[in-house]
C-alpha atoms as a PDB file:
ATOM      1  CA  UNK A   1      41.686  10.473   8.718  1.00  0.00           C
ATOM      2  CA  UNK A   2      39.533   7.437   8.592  1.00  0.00           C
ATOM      3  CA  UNK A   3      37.139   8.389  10.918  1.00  0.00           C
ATOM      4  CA  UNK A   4      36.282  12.124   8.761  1.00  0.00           C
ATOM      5  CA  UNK A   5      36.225   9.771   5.693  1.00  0.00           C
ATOM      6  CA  UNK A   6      32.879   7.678   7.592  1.00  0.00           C
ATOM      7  CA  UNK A   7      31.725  11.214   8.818  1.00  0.00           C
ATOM      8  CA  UNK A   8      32.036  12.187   5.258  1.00  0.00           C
ATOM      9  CA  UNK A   9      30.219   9.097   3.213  1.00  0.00           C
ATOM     10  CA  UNK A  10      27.829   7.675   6.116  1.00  0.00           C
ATOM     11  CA  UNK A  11      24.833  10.502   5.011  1.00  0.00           C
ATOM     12  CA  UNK A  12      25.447   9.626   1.487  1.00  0.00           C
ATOM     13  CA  UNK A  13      25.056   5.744   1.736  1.00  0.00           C
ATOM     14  CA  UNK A  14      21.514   6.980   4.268  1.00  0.00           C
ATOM     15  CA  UNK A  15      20.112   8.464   1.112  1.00  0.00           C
ATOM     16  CA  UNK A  16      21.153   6.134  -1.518  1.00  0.00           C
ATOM     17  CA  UNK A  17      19.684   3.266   0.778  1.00  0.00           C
ATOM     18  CA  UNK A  18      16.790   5.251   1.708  1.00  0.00           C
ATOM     19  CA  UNK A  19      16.085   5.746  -2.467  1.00  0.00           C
ATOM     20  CA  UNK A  20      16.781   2.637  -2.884  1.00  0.00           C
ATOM     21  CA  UNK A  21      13.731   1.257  -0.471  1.00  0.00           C
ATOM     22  CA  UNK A  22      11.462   3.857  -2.042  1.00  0.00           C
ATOM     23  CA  UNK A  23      12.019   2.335  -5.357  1.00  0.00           C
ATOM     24  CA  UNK A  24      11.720  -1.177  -4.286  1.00  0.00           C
ATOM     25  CA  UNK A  25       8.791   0.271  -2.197  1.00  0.00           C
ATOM     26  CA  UNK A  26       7.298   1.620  -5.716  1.00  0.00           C
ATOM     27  CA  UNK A  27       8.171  -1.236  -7.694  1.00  0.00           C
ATOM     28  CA  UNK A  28       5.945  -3.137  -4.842  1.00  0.00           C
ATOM     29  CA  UNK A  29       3.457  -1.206  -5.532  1.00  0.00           C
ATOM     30  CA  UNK A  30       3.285  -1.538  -9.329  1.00  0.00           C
ATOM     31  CA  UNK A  31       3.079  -5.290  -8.933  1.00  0.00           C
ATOM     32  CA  UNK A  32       0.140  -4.984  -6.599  1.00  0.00           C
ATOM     33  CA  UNK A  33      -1.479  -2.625  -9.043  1.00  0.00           C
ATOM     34  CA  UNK A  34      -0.939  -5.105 -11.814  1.00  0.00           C
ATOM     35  CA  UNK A  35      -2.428  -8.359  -9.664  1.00  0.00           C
ATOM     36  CA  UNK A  36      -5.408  -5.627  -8.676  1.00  0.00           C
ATOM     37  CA  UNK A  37      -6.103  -5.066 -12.336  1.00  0.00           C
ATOM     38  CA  UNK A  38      -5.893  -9.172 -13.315  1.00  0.00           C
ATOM     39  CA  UNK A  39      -8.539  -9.417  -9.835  1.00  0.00           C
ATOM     40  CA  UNK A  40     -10.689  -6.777 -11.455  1.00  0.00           C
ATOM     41  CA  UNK A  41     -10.921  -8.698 -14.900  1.00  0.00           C
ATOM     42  CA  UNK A  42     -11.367 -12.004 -13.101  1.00  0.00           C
ATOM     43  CA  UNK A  43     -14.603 -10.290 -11.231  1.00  0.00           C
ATOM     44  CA  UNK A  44     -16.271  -8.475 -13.653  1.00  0.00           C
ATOM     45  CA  UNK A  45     -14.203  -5.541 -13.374  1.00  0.00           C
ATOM     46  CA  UNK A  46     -15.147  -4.723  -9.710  1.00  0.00           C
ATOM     47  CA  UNK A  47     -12.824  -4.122  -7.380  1.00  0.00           C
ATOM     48  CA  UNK A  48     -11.553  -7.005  -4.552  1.00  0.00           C
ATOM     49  CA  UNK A  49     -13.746  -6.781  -1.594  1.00  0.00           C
ATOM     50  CA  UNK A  50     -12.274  -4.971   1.791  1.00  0.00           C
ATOM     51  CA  UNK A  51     -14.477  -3.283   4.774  1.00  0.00           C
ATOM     52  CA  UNK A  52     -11.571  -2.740   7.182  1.00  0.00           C
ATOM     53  CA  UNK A  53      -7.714  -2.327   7.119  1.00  0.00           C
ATOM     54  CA  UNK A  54      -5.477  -5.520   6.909  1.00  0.00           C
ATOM     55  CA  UNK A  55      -4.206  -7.256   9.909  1.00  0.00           C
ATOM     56  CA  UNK A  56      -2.757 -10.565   9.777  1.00  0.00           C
ATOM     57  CA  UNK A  57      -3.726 -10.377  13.532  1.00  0.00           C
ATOM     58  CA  UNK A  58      -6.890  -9.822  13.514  1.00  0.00           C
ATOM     59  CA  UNK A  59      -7.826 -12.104  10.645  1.00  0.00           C
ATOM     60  CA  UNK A  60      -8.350  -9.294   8.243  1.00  0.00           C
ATOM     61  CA  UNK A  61      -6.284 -10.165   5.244  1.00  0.00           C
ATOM     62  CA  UNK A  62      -8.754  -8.338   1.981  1.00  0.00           C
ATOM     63  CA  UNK A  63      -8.078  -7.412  -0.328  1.00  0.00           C
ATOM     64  CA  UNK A  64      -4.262  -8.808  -0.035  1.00  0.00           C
ATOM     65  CA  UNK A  65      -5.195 -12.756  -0.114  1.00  0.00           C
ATOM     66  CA  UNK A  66      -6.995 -11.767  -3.457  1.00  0.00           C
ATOM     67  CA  UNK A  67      -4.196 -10.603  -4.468  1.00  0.00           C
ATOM     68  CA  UNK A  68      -1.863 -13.153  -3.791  1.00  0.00           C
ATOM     69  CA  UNK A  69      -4.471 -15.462  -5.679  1.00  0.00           C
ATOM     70  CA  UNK A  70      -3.313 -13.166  -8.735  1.00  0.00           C
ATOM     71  CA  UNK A  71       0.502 -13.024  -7.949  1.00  0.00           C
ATOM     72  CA  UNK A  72       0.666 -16.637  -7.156  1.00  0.00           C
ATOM     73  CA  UNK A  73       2.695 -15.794  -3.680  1.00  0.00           C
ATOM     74  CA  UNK A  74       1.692 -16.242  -0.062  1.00  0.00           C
ATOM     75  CA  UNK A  75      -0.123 -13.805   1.671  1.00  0.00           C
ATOM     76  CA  UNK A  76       0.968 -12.305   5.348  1.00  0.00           C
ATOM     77  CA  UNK A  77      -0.033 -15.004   8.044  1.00  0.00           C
ATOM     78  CA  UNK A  78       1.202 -16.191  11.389  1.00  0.00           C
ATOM     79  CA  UNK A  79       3.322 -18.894  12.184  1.00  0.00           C
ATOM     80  CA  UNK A  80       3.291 -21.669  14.524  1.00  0.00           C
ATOM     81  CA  UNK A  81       4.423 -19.562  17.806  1.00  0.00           C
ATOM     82  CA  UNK A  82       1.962 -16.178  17.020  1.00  0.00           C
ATOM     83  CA  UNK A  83       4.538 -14.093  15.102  1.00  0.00           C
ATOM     84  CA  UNK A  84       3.451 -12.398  11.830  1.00  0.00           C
ATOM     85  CA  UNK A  85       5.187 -14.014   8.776  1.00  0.00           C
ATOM     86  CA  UNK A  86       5.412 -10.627   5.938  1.00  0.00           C
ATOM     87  CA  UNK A  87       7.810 -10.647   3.156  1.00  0.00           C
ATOM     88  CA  UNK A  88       7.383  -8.733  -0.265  1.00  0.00           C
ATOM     89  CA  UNK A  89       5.052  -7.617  -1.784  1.00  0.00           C
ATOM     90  CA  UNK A  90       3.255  -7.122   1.367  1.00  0.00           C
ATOM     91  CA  UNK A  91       6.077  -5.099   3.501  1.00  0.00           C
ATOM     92  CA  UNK A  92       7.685  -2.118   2.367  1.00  0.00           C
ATOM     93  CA  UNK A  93      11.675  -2.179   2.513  1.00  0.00           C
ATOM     94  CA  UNK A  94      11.708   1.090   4.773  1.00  0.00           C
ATOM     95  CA  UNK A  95       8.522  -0.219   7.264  1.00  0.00           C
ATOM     96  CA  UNK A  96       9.995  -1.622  10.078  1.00  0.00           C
ATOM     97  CA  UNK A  97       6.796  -1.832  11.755  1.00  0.00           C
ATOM     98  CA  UNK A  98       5.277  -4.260   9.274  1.00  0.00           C
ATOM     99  CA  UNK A  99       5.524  -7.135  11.261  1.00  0.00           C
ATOM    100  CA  UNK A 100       2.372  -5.811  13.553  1.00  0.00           C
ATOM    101  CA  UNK A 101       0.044  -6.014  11.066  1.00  0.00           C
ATOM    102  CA  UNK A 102       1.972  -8.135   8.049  1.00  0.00           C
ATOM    103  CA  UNK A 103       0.912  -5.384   5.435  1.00  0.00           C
ATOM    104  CA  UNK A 104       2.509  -1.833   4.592  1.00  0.00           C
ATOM    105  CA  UNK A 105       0.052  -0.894   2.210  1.00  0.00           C
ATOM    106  CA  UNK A 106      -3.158   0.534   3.157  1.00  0.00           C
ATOM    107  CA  UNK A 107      -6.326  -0.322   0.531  1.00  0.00           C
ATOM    108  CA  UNK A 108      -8.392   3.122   0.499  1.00  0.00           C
ATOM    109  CA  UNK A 109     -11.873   1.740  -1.212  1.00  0.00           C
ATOM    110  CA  UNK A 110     -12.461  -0.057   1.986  1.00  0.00           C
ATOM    111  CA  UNK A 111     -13.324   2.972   3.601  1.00  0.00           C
ATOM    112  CA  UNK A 112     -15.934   3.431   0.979  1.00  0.00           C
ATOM    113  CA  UNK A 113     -16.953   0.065   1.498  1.00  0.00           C
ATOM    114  CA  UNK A 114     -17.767  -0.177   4.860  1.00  0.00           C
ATOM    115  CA  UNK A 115     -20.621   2.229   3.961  1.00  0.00           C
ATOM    116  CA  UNK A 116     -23.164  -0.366   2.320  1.00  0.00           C
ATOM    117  CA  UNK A 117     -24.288  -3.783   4.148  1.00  0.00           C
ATOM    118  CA  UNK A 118     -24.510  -5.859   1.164  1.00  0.00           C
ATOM    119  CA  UNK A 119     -20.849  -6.796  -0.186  1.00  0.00           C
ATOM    120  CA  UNK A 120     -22.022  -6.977  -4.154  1.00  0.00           C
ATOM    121  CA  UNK A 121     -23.407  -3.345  -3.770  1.00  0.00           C
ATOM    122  CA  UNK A 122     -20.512  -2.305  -1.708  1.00  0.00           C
ATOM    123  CA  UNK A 123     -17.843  -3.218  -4.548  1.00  0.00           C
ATOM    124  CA  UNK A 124     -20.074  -2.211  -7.501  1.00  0.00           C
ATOM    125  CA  UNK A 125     -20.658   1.244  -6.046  1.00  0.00           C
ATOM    126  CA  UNK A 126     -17.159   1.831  -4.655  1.00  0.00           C
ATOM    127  CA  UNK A 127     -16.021   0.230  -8.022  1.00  0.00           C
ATOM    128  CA  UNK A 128     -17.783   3.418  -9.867  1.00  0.00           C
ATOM    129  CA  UNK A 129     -16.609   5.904  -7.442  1.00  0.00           C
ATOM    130  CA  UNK A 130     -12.811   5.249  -7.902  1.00  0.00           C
ATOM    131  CA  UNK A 131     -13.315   4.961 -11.370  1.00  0.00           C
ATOM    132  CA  UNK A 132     -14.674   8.370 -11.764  1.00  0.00           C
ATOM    133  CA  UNK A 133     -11.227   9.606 -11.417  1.00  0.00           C
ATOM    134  CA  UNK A 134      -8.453   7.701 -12.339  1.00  0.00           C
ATOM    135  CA  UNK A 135      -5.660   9.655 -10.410  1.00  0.00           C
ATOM    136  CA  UNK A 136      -7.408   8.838  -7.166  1.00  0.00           C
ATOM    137  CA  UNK A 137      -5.176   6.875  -4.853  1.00  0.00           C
ATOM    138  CA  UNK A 138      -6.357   2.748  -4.526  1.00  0.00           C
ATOM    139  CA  UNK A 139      -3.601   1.655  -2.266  1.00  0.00           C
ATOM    140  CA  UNK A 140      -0.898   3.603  -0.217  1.00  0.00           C
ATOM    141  CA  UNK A 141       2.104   3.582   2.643  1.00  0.00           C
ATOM    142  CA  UNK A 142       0.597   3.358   6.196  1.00  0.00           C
ATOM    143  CA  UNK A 143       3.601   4.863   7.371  1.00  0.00           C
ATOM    144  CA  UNK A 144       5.088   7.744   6.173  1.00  0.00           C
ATOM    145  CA  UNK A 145       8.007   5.677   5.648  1.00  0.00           C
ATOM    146  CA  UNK A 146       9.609   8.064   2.714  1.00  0.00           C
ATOM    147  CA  UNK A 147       9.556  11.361   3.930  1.00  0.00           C
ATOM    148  CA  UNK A 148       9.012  13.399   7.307  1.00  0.00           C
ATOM    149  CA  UNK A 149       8.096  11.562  10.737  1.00  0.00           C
ATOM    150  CA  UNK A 150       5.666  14.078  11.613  1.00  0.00           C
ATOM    151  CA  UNK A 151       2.299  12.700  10.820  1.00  0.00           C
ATOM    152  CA  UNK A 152       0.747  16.108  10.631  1.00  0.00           C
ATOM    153  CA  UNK A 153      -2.341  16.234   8.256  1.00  0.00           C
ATOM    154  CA  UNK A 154      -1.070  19.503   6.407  1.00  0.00           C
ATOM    155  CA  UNK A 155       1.485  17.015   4.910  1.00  0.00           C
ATOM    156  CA  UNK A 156      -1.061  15.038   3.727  1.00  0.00           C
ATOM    157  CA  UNK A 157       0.690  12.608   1.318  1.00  0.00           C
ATOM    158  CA  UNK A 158       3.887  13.767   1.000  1.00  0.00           C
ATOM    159  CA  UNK A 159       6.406  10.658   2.460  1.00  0.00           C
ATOM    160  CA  UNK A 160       4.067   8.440   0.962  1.00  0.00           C
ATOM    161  CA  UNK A 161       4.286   6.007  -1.740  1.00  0.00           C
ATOM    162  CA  UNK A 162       1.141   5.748  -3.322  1.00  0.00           C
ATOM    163  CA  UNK A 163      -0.699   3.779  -6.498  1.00  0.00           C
ATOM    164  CA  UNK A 164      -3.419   5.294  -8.548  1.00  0.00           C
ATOM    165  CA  UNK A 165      -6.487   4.009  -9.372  1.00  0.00           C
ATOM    166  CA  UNK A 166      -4.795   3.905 -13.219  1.00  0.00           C
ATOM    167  CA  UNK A 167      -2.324   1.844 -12.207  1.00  0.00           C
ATOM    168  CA  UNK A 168       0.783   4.159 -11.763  1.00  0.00           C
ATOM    169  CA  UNK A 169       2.882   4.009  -8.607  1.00  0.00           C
ATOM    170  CA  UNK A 170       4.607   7.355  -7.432  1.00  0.00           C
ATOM    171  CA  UNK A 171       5.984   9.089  -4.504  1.00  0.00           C
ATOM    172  CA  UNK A 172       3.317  10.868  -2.556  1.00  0.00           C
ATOM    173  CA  UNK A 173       3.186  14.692  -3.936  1.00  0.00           C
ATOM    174  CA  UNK A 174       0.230  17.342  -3.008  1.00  0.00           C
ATOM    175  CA  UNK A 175      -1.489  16.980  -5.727  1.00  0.00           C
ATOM    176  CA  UNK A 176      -2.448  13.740  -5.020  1.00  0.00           C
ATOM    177  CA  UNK A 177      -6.023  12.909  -3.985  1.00  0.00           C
ATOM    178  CA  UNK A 178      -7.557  10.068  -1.885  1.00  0.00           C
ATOM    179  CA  UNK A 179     -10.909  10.660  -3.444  1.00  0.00           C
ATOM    180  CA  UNK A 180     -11.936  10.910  -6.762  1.00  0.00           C
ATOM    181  CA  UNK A 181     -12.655  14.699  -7.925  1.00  0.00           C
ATOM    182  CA  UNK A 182     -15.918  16.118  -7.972  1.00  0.00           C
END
């Protein structure tokens, strides 16, 4: 009797958990939409500088330790024996794989970014581009952490959290677009 009772409840406390991290995964987000906004009007409304995805690892930690300037916490680092120290904001509650890199959350203007040599001309132009569209995506889920496994591009960002260049956090839907319309 027990035993049909677990059988019974076990996929019903999967998806409450599993809504649970996506809201504490979107509620991340906001917050890091809010500290990018107080960056922006600390640098003359230009977005924080990036030219590469985060990894504590590697050294690459923009635009996330501008960000933790803004939210007053500690960004991802290492500690004493190697291992990546992440915590939130920077690791969504459904990424178990966070600890590789010490970040969930990929930043999507530094793939504009990388395109211009000089760092002042790379964040006023990419600066511009996002803002041509607010409902382009700024920062979103490396994994697809809330949704299907299957990576496959036709799903494009469906399982994925994601937060808009106007500051709104939501789950990943196909409307969605990772560049600003034309």
């Amino acid at each position: 009797m027990l035993s049909v009772l677990v059988a019974v409840a076990a996929p019903a406390l999967r998806g409450a958990r599993r809504a649970a991290q996506r809201a504490a995964c979107l509620s991340q987000l906001q917050s890091l939409g809010q500290a990018l906004t107080l960056a922006r009007d600390a640098d003359r409304g230009l977005l924080p500088y990036a030219d590469r995805p985060a990894d504590v690892r590697l050294g690459f930690l923009e635009p996330f330790n501008r960000l933790a300037q803004e939210m007053s916490v500690r960004p991802p680092s290492l500690d004493a024996s190697g291992d990546v120290r992440t915590a939130a904001p920077w690791a969504c509650p459904a990424d178990d794989r966070a600890a590789v890199s010490g970040v969930s959350y990929a930043y999507a203007p530094a793939d504009v970014m990388t395109l211009w040599a000089q760092r002042d001309a790379a964040r006023r132009w990419t600066t511009l581009y996002f803002e041509s569209d607010p409902m382009t995506v700024v920062m979103f889920d490396w994994q697809r952490n809330h949704g299907p496994a299957d990576n496959a591009p036709a799903l494009g960002l469906i399982g994925i959290n994601v937060l808009r260049m106007d500051g709104g956090a939501e789950p990943g839907h196909p409307g969605l677009r990772l560049a600003p319309r034309r």
